[in-house]
Protein backbone atom coordinates (compact mmCIF):
# COMPACT_ATOMS: atom_id res chain seq x y z
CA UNK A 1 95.04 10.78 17.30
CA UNK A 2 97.64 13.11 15.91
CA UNK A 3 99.65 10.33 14.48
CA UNK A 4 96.41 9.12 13.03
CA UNK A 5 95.65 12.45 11.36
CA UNK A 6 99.08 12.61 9.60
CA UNK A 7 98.94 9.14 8.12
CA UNK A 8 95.89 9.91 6.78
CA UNK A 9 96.70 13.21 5.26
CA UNK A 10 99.37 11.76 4.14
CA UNK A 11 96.93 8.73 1.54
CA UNK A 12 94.57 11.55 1.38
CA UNK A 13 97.75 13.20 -0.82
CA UNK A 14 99.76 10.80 -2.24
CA UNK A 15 97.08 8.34 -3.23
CA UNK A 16 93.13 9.81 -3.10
CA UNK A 17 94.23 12.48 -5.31
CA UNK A 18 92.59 13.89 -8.54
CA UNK A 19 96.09 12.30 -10.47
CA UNK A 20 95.17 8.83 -9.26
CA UNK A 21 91.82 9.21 -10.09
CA UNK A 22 92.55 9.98 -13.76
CA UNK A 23 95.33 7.54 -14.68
CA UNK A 24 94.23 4.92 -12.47
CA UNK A 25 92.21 2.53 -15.20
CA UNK A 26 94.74 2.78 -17.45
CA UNK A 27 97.24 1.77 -15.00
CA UNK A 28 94.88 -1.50 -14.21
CA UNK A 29 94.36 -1.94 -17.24
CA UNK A 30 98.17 -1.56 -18.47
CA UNK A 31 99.02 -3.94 -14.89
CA UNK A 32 96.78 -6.52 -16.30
CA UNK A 33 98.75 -6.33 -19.80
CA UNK A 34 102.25 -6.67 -18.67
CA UNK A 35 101.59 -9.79 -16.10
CA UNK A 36 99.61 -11.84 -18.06
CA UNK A 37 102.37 -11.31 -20.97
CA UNK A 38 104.84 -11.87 -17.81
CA UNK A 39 102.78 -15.41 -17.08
CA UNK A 40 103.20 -16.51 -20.75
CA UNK A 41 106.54 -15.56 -21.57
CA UNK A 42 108.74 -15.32 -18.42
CA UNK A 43 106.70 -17.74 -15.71
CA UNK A 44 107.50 -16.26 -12.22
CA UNK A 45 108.49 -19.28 -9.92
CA UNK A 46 105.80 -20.67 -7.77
CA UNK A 47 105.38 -18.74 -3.96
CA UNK A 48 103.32 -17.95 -1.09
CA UNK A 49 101.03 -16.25 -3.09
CA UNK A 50 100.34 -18.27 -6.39
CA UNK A 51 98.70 -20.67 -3.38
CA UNK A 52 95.17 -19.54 -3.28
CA UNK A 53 95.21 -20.66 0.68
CA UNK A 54 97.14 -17.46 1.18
CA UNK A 55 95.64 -15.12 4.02
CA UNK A 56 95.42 -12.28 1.58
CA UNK A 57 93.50 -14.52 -0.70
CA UNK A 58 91.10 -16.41 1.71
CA UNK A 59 90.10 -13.91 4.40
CA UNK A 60 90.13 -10.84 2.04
CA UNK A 61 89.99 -11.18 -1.81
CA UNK A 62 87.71 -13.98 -1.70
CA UNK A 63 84.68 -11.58 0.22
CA UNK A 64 86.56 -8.38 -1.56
CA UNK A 65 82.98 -6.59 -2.15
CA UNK A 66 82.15 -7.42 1.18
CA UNK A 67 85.14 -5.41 2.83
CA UNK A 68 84.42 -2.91 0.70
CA UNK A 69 80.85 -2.23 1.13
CA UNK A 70 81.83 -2.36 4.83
CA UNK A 71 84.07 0.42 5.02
CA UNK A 72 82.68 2.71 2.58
CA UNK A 73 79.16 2.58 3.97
CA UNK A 74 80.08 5.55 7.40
CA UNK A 75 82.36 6.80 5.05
CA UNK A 76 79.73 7.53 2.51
CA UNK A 77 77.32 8.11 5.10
CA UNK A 78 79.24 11.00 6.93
CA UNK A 79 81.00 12.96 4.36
CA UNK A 80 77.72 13.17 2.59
CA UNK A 81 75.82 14.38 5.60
CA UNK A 82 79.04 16.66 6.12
CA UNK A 83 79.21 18.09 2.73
CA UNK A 84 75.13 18.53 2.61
CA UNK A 85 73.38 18.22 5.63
CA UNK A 86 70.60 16.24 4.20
CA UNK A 87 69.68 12.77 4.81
CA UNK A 88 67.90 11.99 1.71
CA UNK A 89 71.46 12.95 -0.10
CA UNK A 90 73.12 10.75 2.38
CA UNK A 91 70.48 7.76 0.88
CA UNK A 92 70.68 8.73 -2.68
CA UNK A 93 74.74 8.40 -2.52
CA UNK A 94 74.19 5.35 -0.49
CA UNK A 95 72.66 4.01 -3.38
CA UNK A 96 76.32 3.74 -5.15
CA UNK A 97 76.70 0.56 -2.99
CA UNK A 98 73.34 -1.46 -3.99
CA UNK A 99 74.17 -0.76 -7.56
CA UNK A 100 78.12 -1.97 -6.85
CA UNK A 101 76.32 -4.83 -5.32
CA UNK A 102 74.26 -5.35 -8.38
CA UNK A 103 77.07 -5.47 -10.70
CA UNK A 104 79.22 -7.67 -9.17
CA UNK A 105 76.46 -10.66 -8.28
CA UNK A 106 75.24 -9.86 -12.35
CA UNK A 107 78.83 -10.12 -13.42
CA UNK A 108 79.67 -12.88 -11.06
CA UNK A 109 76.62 -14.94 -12.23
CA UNK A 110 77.05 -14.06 -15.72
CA UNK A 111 80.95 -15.86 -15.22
CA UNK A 112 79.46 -18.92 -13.97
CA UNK A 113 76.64 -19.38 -16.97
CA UNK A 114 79.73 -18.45 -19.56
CA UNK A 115 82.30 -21.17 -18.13
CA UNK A 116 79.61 -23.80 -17.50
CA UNK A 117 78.28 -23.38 -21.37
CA UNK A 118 81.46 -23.45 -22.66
CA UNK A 119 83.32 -26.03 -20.34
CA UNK A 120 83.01 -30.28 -19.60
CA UNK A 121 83.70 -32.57 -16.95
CA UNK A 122 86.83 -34.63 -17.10
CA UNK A 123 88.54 -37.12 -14.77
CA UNK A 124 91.32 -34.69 -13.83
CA UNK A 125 93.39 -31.72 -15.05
CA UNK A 126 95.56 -34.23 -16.91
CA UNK A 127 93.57 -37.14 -18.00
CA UNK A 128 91.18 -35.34 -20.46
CA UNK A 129 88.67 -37.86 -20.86
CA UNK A 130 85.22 -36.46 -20.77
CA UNK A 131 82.96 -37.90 -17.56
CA UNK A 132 79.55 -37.45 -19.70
CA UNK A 133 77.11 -37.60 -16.51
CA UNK A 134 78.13 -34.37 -15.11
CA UNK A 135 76.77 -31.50 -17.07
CA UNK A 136 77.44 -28.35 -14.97
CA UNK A 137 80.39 -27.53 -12.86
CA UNK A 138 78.77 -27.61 -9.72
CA UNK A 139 77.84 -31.18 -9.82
CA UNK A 140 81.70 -32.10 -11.65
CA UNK A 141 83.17 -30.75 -8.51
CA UNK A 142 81.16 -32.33 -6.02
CA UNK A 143 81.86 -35.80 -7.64
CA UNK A 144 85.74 -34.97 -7.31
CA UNK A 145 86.29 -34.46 -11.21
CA UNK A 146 87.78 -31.78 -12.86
CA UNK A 147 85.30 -29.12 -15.38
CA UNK A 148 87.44 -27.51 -17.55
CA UNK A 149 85.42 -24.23 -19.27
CA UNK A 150 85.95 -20.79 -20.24
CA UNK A 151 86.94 -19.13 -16.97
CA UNK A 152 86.63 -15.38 -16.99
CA UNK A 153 88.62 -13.88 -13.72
CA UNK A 154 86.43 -12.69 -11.24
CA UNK A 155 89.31 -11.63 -9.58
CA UNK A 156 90.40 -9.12 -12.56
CA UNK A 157 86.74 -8.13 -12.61
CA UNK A 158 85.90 -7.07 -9.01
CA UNK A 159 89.65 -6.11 -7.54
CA UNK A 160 89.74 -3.15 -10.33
CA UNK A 161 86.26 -2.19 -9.52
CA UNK A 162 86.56 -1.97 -5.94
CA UNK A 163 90.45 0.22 -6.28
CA UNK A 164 88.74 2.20 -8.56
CA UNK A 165 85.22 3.16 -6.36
CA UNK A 166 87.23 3.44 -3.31
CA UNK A 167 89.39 6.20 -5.19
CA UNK A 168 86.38 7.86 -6.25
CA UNK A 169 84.94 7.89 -2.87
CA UNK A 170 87.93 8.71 -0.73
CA UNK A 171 88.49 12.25 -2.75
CA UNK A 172 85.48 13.73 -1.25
CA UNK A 173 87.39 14.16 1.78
CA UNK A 174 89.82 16.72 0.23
CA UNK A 175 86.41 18.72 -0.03
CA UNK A 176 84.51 17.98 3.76
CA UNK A 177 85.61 20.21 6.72
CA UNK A 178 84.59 18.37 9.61
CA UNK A 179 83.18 20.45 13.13
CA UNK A 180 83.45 17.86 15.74
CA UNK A 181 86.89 16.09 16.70
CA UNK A 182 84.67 12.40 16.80
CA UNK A 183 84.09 12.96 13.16
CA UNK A 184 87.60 14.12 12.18
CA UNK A 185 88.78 11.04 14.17
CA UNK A 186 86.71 8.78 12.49
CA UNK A 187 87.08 9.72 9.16
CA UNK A 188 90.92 9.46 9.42
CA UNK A 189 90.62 5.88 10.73
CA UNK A 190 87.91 4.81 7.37
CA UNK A 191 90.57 6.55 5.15
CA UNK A 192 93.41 4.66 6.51
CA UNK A 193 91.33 1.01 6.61
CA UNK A 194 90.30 2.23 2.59
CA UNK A 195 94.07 2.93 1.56
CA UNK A 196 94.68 -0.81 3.33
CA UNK A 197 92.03 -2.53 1.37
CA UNK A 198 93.31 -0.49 -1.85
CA UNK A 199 97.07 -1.65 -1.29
CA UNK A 200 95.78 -5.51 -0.89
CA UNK A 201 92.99 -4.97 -4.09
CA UNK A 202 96.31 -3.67 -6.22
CA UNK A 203 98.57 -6.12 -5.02
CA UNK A 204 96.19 -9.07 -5.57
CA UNK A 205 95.13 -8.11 -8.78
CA UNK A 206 99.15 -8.03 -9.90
CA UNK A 207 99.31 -11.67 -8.10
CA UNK A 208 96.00 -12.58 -10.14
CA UNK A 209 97.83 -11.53 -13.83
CA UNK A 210 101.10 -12.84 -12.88
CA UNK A 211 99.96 -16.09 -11.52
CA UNK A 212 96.65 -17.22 -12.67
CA UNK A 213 94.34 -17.61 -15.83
CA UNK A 214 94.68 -17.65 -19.01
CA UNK A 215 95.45 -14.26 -21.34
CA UNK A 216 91.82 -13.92 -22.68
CA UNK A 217 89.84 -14.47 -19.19
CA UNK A 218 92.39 -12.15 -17.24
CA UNK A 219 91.72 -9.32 -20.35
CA UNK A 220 88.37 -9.63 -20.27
CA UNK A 221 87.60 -10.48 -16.31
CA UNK A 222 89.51 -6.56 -15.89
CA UNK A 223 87.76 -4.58 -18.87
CA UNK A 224 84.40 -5.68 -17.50
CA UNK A 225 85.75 -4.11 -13.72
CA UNK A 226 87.07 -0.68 -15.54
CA UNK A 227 83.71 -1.03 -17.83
CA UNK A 228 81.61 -0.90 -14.66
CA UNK A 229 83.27 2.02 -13.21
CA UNK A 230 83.17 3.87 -16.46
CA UNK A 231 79.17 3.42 -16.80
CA UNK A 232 78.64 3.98 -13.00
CA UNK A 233 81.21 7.16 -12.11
CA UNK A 234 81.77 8.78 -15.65
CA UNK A 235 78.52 8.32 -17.49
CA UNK A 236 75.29 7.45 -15.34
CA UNK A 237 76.23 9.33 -12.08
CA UNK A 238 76.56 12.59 -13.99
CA UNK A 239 72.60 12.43 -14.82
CA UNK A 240 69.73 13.63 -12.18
CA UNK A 241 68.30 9.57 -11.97
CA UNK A 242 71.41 8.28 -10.04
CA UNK A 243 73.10 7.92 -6.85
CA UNK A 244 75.11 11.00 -7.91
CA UNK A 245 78.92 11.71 -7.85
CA UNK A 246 80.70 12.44 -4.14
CA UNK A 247 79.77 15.89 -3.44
CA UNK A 248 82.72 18.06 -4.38
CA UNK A 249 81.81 21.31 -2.75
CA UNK A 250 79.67 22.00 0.74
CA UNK A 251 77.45 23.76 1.99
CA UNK A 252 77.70 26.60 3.90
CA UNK A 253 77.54 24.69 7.49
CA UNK A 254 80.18 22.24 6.12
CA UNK A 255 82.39 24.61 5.58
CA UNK A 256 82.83 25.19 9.40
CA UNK A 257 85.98 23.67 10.55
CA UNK A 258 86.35 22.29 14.14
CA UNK A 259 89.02 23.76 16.65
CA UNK A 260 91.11 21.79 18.83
């Protein structure tokens, strides 16, 4: 347990810190930039993880929301209980999660209308000759052809959003004092399984610019992630009809550490 205390001090400082919380879209965003140009102009050479069977890829980026909600669910849940000692704030921040969940099946559907109204099913990839009978993706697919549309990056959409929740989350526990050792302990161990998900998130989104998609779909799969954030964390969470921020303060009972 002691080793698992300093590890997580340790990401509580050098990464769930007020600094990465402020620069942190533009360094997405600026991430984004510099590997799609990197994709057009200098083409990396193909490896393990420009194959989209990777492990990263298949058992992680493909249910990222998923992992997310997962792990920030007792974390939300008991630094808010910490920090206020009332259930119905423990709910109300809670509620962060159903409207992440809202935005990314909205913005995932959304994807799918936009590259099935702009796209059309063709033999293959490289035989560009229009197979009229299939008129939506879905059914192209299914009868082995190739639908070729405007493909916004769901992967540059939700990998930004989910780095840049998790850092909002996290710094509330620069803030919580925690009484009982169970608590301290379990904390550490949802900060460390957050900084692991947040490592993978940033270094599949690089893979995502450097690898896949085109300029346009990468650009605007990762404003609509740092768009969602920015509505959510820096606009509608400041007003009284909202989930709220992370408590950033406690009350008088949270503010009791534990002794060992």
């Amino acid at each position: 347990m002691e080793l698992l205390e300093v590890y997580a001090s340790r990401i509580r400082r050098r990464c769930f810190n007020e600094t990465a919380r402020r620069h942190a879209a533009w360094a997405l965003a600026l991430m984004s930039l510099v590997g799609s140009l990197l994709k057009e102009q200098w083409p990396l050479p193909d490896s393990y993880f420009n194959n989209k069977k990777n492990i990263l890829n298949v058992y992680f980026v493909k249910v990222s929301w998923g992992w997310t909600f997962l792990f920030l669910l007792p974390f939300i849940a008991l630094t808010t209980y910490v920090a206020t000692r009332s259930l119905s704030a423990v709910f109300r921040r809670l509620g962060a999660l159903l409207v992440g969940t809202a935005i990314w099946f909205s913005c995932t559907r959304v994807f799918m209308i936009v590259e099935n109204a702009t796209g059309a099913c063709y033999n293959s990839s490289t035989v560009l000759e229009i197979v009229a009978e299939h008129t939506d993706k879905r059914s192209c697919i299914t009868g082995g052809f190739f639908w070729d549309g405007f493909d916004i990056s769901g992967h540059s959409f939700l990998l930004p959003y989910c780095t840049l929740m998790i850092l909002e989350e996290a710094a509330v526990a620069h803030f919580v004092r925690f009484e009982k050792p169970w608590q301290k302990h379990l904390i550490n161990a949802l900060t460390l399984s957050l900084a692991f998900l947040f490592f993978v998130w940033i270094f599949m989104f690089f893979c995502t610019a450097v690898y896949f998609h085109d300029f346009s779909q990468k650009l605007l799969g990762t404003s609509c992630g740092i768009l969602g954030w920015y509505i959510t964390y820096k606009r509608w969470y400041l007003t009284p009809y909202s989930p709220g921020l992370p408590p950033r303060s406690t009350t008088k009972e949270g503010k009791r550490g534990y002794s060992k």
